[in-house]
PDB file of N, CA and C in Angstrom:
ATOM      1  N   UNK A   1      27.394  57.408  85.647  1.00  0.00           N
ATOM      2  CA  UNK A   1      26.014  57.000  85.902  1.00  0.00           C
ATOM      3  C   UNK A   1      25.240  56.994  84.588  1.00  0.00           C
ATOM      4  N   UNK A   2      24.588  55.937  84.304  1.00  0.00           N
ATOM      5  CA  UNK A   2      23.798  55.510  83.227  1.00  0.00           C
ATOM      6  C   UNK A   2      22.332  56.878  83.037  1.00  0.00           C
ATOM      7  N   UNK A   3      22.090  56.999  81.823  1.00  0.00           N
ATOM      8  CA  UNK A   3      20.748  57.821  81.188  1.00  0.00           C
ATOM      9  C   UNK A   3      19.752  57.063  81.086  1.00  0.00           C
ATOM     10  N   UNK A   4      20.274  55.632  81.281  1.00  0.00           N
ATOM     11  CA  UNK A   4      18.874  54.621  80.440  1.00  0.00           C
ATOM     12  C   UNK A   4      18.469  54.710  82.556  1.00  0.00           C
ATOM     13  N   UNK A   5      16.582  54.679  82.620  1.00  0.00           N
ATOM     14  CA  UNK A   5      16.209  54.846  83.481  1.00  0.00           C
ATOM     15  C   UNK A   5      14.993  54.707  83.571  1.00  0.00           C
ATOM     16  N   UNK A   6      13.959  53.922  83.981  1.00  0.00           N
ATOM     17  CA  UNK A   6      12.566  53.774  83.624  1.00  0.00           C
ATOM     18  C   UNK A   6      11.705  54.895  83.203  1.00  0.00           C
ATOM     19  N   UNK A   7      10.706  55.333  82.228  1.00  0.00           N
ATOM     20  CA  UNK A   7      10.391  56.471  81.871  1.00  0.00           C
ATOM     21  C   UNK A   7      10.947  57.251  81.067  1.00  0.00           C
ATOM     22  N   UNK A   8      12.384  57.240  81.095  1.00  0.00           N
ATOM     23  CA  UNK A   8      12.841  58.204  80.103  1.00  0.00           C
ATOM     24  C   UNK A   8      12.883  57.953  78.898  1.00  0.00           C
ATOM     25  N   UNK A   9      13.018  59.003  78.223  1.00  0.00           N
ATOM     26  CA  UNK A   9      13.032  59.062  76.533  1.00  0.00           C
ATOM     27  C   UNK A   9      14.432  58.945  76.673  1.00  0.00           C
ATOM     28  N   UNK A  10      14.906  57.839  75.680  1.00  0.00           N
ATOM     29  CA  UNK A  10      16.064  57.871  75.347  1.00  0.00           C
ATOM     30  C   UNK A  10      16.229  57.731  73.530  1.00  0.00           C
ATOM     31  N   UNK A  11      17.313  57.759  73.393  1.00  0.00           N
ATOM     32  CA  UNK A  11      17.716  57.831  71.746  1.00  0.00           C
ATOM     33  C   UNK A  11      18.885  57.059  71.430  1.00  0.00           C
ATOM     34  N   UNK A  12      18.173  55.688  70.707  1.00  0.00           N
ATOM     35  CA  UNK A  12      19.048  54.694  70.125  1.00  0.00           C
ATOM     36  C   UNK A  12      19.370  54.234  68.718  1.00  0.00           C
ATOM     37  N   UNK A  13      19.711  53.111  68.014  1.00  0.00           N
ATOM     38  CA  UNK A  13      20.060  52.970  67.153  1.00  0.00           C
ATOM     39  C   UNK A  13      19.609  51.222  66.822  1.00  0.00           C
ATOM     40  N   UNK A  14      18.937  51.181  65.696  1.00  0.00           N
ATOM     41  CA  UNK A  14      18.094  49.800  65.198  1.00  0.00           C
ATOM     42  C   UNK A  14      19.403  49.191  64.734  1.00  0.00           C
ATOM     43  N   UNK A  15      19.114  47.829  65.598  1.00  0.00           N
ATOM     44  CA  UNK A  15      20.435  47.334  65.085  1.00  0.00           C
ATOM     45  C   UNK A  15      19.537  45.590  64.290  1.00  0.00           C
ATOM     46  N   UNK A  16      18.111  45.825  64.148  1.00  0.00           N
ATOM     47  CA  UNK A  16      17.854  44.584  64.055  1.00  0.00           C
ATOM     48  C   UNK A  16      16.001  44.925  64.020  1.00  0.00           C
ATOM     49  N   UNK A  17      15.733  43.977  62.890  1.00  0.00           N
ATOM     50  CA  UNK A  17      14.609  44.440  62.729  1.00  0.00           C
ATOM     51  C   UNK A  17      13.659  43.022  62.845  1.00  0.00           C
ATOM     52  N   UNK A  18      12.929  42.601  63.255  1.00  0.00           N
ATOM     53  CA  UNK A  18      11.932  41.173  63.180  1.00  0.00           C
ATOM     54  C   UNK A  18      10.803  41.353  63.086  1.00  0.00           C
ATOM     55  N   UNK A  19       9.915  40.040  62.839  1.00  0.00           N
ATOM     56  CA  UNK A  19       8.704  40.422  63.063  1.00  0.00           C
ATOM     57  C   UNK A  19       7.805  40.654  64.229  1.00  0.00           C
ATOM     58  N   UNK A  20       8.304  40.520  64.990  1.00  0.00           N
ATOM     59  CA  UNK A  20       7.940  40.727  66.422  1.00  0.00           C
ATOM     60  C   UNK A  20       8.440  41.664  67.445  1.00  0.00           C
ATOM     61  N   UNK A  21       9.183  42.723  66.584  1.00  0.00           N
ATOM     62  CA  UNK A  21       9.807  43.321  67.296  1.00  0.00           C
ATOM     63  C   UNK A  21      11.146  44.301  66.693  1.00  0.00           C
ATOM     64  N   UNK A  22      11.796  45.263  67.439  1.00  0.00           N
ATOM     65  CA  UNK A  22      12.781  45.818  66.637  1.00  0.00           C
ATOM     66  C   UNK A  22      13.856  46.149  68.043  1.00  0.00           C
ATOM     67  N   UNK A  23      15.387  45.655  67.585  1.00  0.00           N
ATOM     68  CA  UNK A  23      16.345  46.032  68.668  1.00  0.00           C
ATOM     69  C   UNK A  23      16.889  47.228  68.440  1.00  0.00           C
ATOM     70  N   UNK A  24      17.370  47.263  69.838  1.00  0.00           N
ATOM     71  CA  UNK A  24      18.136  48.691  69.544  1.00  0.00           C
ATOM     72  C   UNK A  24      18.994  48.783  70.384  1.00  0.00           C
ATOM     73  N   UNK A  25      20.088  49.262  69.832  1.00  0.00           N
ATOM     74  CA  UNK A  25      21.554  49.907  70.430  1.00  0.00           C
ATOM     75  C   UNK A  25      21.357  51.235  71.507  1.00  0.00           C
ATOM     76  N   UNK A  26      21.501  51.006  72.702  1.00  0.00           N
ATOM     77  CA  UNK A  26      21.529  51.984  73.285  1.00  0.00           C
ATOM     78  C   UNK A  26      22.852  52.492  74.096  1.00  0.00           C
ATOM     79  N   UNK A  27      23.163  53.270  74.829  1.00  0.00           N
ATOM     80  CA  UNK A  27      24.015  54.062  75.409  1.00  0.00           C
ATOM     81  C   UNK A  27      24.373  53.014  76.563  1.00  0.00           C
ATOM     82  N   UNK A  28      26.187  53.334  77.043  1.00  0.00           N
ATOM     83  CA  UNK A  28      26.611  52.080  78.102  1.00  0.00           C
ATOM     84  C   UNK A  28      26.181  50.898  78.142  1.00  0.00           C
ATOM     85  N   UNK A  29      26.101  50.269  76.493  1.00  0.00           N
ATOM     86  CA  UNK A  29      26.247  48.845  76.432  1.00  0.00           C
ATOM     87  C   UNK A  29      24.650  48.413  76.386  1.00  0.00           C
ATOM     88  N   UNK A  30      24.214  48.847  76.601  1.00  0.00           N
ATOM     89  CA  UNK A  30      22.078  48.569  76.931  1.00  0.00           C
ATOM     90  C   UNK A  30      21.652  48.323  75.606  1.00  0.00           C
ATOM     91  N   UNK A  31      20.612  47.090  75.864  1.00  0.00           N
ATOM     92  CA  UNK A  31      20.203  46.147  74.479  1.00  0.00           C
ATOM     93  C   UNK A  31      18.978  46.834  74.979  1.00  0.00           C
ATOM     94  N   UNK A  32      17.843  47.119  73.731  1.00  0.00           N
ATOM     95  CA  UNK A  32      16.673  47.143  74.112  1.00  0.00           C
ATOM     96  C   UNK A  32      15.970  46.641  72.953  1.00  0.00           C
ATOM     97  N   UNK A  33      14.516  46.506  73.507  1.00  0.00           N
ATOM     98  CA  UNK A  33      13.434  45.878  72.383  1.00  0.00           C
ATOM     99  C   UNK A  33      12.726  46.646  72.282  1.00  0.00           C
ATOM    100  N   UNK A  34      11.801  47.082  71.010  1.00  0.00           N
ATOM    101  CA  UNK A  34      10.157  47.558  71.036  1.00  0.00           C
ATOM    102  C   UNK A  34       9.574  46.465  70.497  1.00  0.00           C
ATOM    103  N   UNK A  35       8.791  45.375  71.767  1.00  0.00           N
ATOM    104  CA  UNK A  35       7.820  44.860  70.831  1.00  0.00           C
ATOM    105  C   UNK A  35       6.982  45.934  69.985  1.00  0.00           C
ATOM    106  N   UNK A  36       6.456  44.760  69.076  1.00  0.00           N
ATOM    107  CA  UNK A  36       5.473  45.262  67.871  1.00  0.00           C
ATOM    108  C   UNK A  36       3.626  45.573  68.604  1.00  0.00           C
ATOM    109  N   UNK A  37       3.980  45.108  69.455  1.00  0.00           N
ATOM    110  CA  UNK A  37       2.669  46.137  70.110  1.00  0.00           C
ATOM    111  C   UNK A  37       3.227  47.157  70.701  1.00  0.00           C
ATOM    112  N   UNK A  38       4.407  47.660  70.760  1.00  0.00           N
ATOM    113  CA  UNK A  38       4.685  49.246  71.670  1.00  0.00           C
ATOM    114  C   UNK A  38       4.665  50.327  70.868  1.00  0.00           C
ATOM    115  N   UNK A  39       4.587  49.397  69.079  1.00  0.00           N
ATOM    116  CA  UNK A  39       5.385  50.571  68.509  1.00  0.00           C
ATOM    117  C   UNK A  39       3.722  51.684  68.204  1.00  0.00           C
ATOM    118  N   UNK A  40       2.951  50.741  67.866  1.00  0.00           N
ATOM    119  CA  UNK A  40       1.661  51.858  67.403  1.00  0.00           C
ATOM    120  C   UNK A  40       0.275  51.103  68.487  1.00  0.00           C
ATOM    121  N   UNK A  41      -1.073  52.620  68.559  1.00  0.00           N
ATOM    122  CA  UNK A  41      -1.925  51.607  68.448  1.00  0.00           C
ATOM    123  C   UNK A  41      -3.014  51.241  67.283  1.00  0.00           C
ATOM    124  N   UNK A  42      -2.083  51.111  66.165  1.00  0.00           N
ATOM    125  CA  UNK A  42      -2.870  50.365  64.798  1.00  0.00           C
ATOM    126  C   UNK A  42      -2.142  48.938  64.903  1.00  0.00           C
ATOM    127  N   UNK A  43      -2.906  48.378  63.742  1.00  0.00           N
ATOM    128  CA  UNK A  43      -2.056  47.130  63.307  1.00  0.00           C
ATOM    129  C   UNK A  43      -0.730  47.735  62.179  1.00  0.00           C
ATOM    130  N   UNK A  44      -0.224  46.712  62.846  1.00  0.00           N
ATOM    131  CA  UNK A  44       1.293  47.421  61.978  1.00  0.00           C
ATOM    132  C   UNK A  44       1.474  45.344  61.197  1.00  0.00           C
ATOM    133  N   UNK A  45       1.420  45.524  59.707  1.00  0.00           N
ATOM    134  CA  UNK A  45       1.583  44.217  59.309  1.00  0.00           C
ATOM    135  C   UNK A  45       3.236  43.993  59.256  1.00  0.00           C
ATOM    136  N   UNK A  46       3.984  44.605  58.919  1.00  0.00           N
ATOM    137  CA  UNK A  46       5.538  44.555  58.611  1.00  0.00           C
ATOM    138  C   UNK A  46       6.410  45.637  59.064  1.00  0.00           C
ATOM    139  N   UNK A  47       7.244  45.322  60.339  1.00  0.00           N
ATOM    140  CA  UNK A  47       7.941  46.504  60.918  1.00  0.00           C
ATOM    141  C   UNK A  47       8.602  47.023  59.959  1.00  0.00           C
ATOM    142  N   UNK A  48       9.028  45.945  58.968  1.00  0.00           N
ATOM    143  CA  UNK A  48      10.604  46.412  58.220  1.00  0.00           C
ATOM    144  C   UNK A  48       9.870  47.430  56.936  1.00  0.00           C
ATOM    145  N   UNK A  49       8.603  47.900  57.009  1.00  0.00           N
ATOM    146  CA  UNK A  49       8.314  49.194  56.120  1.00  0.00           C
ATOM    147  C   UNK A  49       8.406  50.120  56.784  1.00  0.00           C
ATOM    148  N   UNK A  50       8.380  50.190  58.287  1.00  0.00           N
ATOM    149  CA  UNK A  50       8.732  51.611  59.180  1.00  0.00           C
ATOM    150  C   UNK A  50      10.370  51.598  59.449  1.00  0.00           C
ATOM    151  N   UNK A  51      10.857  50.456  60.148  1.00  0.00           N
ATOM    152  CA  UNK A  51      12.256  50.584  60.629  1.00  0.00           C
ATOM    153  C   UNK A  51      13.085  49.946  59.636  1.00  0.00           C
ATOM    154  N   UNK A  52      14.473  50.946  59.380  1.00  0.00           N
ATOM    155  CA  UNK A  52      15.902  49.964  58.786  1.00  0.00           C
ATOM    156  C   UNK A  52      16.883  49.957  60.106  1.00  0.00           C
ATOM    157  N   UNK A  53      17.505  49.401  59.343  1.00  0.00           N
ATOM    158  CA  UNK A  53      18.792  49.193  60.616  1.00  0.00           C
ATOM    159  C   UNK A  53      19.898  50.220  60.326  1.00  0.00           C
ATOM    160  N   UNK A  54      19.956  50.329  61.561  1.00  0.00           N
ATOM    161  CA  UNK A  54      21.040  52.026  61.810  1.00  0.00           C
ATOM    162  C   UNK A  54      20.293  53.192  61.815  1.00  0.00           C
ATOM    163  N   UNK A  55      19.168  53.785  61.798  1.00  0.00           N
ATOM    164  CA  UNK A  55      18.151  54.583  61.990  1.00  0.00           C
ATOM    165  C   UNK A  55      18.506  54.703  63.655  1.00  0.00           C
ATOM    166  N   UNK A  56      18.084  56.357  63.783  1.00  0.00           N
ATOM    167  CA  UNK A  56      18.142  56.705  65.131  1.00  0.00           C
ATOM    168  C   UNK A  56      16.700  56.775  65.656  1.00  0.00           C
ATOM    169  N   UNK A  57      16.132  56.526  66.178  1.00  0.00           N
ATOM    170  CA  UNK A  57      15.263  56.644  67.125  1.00  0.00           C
ATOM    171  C   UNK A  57      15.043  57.107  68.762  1.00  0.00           C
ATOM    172  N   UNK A  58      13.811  57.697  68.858  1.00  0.00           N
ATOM    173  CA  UNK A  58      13.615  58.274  70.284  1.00  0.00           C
ATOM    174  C   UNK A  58      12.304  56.988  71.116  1.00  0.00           C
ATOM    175  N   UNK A  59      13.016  56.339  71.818  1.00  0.00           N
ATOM    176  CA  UNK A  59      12.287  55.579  72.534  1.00  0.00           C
ATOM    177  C   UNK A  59      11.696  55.973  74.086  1.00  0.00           C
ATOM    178  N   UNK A  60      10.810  55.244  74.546  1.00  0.00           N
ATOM    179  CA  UNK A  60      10.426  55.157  76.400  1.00  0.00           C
ATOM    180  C   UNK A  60      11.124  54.044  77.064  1.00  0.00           C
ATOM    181  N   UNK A  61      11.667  54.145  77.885  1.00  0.00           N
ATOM    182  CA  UNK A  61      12.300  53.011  78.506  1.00  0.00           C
ATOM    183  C   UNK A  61      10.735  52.591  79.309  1.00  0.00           C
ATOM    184  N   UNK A  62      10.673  51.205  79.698  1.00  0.00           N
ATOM    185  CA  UNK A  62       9.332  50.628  80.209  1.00  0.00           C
ATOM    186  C   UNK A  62      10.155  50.040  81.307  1.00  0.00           C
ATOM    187  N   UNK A  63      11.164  49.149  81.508  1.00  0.00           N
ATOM    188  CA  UNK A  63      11.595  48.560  82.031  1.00  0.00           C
ATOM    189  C   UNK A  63      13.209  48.176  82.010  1.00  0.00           C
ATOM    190  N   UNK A  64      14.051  47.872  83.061  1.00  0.00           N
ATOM    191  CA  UNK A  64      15.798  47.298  82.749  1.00  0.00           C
ATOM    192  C   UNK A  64      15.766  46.071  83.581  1.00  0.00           C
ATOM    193  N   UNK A  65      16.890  45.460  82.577  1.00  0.00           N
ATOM    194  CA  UNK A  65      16.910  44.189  83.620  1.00  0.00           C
ATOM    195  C   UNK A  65      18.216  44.564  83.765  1.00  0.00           C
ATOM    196  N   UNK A  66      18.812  44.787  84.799  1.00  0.00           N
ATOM    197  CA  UNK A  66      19.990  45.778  85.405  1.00  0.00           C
ATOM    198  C   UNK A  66      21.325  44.160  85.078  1.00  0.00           C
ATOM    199  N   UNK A  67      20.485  43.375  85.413  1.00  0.00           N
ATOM    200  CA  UNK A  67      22.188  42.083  85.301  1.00  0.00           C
ATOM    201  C   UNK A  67      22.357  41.786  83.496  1.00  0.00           C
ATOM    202  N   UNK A  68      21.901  41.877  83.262  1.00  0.00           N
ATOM    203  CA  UNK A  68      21.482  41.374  81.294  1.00  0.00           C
ATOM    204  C   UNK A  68      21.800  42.835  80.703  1.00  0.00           C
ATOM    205  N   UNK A  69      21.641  44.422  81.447  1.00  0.00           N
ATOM    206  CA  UNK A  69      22.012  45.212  80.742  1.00  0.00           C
ATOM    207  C   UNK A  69      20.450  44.817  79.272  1.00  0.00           C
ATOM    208  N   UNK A  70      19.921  44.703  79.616  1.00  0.00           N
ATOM    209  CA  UNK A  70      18.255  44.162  78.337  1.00  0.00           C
ATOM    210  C   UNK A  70      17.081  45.826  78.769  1.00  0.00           C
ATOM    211  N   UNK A  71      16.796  46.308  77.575  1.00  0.00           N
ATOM    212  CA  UNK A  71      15.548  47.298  77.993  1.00  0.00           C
ATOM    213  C   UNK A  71      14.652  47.115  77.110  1.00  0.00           C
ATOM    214  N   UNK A  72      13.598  46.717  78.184  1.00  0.00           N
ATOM    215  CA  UNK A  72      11.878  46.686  77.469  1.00  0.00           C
ATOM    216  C   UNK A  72      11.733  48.638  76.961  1.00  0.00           C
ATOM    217  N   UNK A  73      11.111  48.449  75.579  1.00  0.00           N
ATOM    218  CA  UNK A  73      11.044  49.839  75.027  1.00  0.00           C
ATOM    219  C   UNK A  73       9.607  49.853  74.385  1.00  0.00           C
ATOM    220  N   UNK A  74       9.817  51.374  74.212  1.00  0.00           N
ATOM    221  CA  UNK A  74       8.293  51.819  73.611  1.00  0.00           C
ATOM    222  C   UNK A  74       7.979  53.017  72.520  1.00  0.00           C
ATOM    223  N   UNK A  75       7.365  53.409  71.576  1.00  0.00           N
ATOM    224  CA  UNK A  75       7.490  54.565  71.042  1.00  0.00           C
ATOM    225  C   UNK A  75       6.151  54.791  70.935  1.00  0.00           C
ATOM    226  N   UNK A  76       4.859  53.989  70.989  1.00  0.00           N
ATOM    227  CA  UNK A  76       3.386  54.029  71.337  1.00  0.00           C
ATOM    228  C   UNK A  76       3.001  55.526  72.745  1.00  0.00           C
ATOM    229  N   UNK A  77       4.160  54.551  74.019  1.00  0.00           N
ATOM    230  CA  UNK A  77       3.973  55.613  75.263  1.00  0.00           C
ATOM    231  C   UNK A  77       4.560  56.799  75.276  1.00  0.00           C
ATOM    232  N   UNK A  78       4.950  57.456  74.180  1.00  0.00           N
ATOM    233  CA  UNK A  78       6.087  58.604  74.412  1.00  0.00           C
ATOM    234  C   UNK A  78       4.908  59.658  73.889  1.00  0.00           C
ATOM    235  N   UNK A  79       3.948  59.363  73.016  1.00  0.00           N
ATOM    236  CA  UNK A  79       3.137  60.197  72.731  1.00  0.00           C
ATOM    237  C   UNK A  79       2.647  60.676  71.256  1.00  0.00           C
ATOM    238  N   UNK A  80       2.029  61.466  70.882  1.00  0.00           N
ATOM    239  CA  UNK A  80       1.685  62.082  69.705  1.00  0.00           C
ATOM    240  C   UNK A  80       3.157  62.529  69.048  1.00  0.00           C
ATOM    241  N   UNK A  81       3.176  64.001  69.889  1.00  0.00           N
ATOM    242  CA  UNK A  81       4.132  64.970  69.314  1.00  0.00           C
ATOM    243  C   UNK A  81       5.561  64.738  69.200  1.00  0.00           C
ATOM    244  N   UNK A  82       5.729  63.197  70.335  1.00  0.00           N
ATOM    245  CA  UNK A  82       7.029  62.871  69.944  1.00  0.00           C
ATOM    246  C   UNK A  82       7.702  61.645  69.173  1.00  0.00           C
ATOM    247  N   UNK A  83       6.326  61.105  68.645  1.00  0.00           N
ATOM    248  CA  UNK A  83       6.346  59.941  68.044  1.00  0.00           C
ATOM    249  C   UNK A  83       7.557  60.271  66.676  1.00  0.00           C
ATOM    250  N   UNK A  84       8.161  59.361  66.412  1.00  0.00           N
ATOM    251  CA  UNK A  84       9.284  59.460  65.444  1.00  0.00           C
ATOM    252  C   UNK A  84       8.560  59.144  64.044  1.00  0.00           C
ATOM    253  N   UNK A  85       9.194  60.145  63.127  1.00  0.00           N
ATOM    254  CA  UNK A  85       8.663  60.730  61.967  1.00  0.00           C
ATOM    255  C   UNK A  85       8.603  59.506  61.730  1.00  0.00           C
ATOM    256  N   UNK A  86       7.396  59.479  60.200  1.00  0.00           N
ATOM    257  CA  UNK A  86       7.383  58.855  59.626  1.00  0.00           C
ATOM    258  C   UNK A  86       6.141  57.361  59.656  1.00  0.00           C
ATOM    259  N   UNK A  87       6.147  56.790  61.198  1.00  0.00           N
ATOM    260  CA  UNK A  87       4.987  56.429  61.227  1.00  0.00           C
ATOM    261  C   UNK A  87       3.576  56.791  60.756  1.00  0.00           C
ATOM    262  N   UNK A  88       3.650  56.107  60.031  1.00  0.00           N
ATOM    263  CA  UNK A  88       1.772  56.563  59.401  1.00  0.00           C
ATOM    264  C   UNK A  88       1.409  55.256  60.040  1.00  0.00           C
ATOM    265  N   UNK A  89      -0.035  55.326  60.848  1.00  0.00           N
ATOM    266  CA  UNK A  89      -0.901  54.571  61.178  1.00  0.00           C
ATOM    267  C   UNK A  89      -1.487  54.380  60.155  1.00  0.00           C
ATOM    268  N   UNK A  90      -1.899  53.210  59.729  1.00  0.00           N
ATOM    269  CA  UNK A  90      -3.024  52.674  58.689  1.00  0.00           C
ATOM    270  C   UNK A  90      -3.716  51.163  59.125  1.00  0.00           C
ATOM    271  N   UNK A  91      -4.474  50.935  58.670  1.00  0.00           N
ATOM    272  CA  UNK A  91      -5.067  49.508  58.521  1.00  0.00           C
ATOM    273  C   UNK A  91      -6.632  49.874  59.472  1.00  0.00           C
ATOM    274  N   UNK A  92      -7.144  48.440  59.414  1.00  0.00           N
ATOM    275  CA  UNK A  92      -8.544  48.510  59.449  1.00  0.00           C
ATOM    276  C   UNK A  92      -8.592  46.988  60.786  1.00  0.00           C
ATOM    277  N   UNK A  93      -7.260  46.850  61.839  1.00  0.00           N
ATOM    278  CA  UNK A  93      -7.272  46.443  62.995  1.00  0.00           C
ATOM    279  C   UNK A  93      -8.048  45.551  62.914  1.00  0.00           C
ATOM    280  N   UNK A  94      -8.963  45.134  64.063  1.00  0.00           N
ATOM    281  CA  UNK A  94      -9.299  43.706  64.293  1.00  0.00           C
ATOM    282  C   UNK A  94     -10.791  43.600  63.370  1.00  0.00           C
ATOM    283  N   UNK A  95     -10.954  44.515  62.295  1.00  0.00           N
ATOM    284  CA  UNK A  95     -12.187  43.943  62.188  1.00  0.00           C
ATOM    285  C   UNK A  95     -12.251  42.679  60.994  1.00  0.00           C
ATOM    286  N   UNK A  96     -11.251  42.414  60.395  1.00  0.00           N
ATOM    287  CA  UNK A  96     -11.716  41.400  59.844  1.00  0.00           C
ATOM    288  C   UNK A  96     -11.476  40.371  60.252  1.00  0.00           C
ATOM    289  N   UNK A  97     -11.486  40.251  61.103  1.00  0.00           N
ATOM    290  CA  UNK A  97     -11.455  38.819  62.408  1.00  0.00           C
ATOM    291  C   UNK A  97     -12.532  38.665  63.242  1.00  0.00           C
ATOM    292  N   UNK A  98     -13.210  40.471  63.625  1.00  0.00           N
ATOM    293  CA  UNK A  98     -14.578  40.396  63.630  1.00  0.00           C
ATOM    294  C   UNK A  98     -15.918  39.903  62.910  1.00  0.00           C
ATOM    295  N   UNK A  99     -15.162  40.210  61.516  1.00  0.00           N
ATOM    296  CA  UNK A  99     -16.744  39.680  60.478  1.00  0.00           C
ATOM    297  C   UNK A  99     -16.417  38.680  60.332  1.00  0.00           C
ATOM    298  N   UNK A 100     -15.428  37.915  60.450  1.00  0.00           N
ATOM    299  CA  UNK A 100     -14.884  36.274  59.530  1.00  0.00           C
ATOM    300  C   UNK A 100     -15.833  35.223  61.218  1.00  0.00           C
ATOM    301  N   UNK A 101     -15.280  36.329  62.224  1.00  0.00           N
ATOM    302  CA  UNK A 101     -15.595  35.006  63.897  1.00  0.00           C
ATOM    303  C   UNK A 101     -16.509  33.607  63.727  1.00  0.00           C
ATOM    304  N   UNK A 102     -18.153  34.522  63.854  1.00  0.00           N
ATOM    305  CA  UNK A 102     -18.944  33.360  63.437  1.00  0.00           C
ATOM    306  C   UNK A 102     -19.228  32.824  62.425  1.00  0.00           C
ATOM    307  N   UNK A 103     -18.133  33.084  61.198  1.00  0.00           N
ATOM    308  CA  UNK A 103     -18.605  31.922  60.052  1.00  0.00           C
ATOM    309  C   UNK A 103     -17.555  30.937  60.304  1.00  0.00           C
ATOM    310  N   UNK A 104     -16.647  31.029  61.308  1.00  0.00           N
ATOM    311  CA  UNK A 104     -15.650  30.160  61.770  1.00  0.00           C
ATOM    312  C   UNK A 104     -15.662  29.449  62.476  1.00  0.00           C
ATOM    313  N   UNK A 105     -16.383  29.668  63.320  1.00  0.00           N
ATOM    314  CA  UNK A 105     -16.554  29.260  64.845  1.00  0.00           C
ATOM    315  C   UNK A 105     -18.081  28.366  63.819  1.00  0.00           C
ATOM    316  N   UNK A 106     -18.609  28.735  63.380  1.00  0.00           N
ATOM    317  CA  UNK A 106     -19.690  27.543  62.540  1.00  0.00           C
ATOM    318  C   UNK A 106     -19.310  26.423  61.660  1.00  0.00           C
ATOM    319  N   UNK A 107     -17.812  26.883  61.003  1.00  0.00           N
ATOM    320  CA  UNK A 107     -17.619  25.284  59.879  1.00  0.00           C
ATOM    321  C   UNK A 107     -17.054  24.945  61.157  1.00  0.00           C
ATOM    322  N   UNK A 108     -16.214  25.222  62.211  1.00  0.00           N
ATOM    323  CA  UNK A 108     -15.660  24.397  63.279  1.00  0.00           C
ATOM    324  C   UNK A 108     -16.380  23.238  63.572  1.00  0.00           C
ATOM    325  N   UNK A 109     -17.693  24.404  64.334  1.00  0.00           N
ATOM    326  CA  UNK A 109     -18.456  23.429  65.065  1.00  0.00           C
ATOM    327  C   UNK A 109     -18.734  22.040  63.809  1.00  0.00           C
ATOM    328  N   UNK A 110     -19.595  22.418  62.982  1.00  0.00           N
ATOM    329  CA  UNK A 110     -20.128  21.271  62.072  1.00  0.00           C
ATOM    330  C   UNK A 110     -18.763  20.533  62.139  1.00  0.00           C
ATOM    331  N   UNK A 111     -17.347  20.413  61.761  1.00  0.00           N
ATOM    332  CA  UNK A 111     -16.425  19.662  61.271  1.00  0.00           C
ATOM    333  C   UNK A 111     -15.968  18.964  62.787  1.00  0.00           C
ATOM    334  N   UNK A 112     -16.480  19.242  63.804  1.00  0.00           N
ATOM    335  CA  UNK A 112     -16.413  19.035  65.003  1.00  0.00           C
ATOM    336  C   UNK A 112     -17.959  17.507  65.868  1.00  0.00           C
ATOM    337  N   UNK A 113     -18.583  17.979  64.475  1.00  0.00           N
ATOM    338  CA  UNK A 113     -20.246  17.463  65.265  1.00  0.00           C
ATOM    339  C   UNK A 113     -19.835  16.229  64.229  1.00  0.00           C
ATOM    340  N   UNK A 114     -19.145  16.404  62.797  1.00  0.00           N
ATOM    341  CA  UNK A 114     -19.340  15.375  61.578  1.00  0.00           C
ATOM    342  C   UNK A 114     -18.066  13.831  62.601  1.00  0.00           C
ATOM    343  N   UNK A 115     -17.327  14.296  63.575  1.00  0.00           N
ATOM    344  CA  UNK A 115     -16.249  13.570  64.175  1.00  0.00           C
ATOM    345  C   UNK A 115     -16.755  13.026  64.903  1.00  0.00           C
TER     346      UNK A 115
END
């Protein structure tokens, strides 16, 4: 009987790193993902400065797709104290998309009104 199980913390192995995401080798054959929103809640610009490949990690299972043997993963939901070393949160998140909005949404419009 399989360990991988919705909720649980399990412990796998990066077999693959993207920008959208990082795979992982898990136990009885099980593929899993952490999208890049599971892993923090900062902006994270480049996974491949937190994860290499072959690194062990402690993940949350979120979800299995039991015929594909595929697991949606997480290291955001597992918590503070068990978050895997090394993550440093940094960055300054959505705000410069906040101050840039309406000077954007203004050359739009004009380049929109000049058509």
């Amino acid at each position: 009987m399989s360990n991988i199980k919705v909720g649980k913390i399990v412990e796998g192995q990066i077999t693959g790193v993207t920008k959208y995401g990082v795979f992982v080798s898990l136990e009885d054959n099980y593929v899993g993902m952490i999208h890049i929103s599971e892993v923090s809640n900062k902006y994270i610009e480049d996974l491949n400065t937190i994860f290499k490949i072959g690194d062990l990690i402690k993940v949350k299972v979120l979800s299995i797709d039991e015929n594909k043997l595929q697991v949606k993963l997480s290291i955001k939901k597992i918590g503070n104290k068990n978050r895997r070393k090394g993550i440093e949160e940094k960055g300054i998140g959505f705000t410069p998309l906040k101050e840039k909005m309406n000077e954007w949404i203004e050359e739009k419009m004009l380049e929109y009104e000049k058509k």
